[in-house]
Protein backbone atom coordinates (compact mmCIF):
# COMPACT_ATOMS: atom_id res chain seq x y z
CA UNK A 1 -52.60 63.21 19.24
CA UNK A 2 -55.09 63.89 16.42
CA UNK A 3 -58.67 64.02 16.27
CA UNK A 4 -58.53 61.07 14.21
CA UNK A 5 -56.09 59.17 16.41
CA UNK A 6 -58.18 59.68 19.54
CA UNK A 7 -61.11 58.49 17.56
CA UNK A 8 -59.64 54.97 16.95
CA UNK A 9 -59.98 52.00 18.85
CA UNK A 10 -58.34 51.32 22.08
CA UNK A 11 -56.61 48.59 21.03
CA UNK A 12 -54.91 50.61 17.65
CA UNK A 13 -54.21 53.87 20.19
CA UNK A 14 -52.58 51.56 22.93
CA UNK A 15 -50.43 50.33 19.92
CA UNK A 16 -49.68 53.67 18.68
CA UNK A 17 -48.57 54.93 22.48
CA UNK A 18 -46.33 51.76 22.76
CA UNK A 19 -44.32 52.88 19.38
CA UNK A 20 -44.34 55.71 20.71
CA UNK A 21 -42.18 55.06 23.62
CA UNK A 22 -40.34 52.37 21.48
CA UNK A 23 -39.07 55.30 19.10
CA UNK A 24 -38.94 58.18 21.66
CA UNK A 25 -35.26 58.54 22.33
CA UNK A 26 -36.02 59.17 26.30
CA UNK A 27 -37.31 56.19 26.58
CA UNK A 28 -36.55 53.23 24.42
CA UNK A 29 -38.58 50.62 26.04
CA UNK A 30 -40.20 47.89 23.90
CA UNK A 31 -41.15 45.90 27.12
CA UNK A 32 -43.69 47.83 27.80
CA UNK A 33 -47.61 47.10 27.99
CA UNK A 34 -50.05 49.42 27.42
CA UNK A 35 -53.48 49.75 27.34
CA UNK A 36 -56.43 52.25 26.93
CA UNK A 37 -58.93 51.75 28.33
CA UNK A 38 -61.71 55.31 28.16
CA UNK A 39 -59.95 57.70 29.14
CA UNK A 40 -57.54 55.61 31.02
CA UNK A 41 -54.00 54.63 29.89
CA UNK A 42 -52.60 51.50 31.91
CA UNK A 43 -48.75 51.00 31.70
CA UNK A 44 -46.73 47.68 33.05
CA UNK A 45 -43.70 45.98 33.05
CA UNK A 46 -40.44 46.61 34.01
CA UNK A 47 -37.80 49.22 33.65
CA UNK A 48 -33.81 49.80 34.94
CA UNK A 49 -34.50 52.68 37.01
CA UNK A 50 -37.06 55.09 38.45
CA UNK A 51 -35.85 57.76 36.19
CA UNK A 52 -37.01 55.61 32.97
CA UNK A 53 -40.18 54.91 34.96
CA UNK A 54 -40.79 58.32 35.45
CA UNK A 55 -40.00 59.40 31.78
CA UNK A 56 -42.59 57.06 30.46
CA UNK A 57 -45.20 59.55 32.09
CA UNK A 58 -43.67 62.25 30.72
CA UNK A 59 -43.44 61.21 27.10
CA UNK A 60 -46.99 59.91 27.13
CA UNK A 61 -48.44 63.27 28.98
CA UNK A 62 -46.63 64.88 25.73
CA UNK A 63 -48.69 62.90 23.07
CA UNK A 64 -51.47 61.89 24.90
CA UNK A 65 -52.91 64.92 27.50
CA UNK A 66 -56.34 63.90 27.14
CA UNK A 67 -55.34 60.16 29.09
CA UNK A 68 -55.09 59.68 32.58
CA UNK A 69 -51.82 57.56 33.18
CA UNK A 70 -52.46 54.56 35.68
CA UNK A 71 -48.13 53.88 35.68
CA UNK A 72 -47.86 50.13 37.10
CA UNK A 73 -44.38 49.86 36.06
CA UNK A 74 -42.15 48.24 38.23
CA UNK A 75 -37.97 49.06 38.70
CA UNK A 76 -35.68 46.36 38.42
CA UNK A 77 -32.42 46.13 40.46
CA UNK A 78 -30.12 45.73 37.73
CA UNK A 79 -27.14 46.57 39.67
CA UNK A 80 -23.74 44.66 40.77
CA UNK A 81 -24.42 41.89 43.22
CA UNK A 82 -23.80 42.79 46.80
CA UNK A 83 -21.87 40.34 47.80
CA UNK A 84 -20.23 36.68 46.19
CA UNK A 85 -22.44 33.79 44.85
CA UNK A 86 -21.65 30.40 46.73
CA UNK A 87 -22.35 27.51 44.40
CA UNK A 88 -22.71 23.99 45.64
């Protein structure tokens, strides 16, 4: 990040970071919340696996090494169910 990006408000770099992994192609997620707080960057919601999870650190260590990454993201089990659904 810039000089002039790290001196904007929180609320204008958490909205940059979030593009950010919107448009990175290793990550994709629009889901996600983030926010800056110092020289703190908070991350939650919910991703599809722990690989994704783990990428979102990685993209945002890229374009924001200054940050320390708090990553509250949780994984969803999007998988098959295990067994059949009994409706009544």
């Amino acid at each position: 990040m810039s000089a002039r990006e790290q001196d904007n408000p929180p609320q204008y770099r958490a909205a940059d970071l979030s593009r950010i992994l919107a448009e990175d192609a290793r990550t994709a997620e629009l889901g996600i919340r983030v926010d800056v707080r110092g020289g703190h960057v908070h991350l939650s919601g919910e991703v599809a696996t722990v690989q994704r999870r783990e990428e979102l650190e990685r993209v945002l260590a890229e374009h924001a090494p200054e940050l320390r990454i708090h990553n509250d993201v949780r994984v969803s089990a999007a998988g098959e169910p295990d067994g059949r659904e009994e409706l009544r």
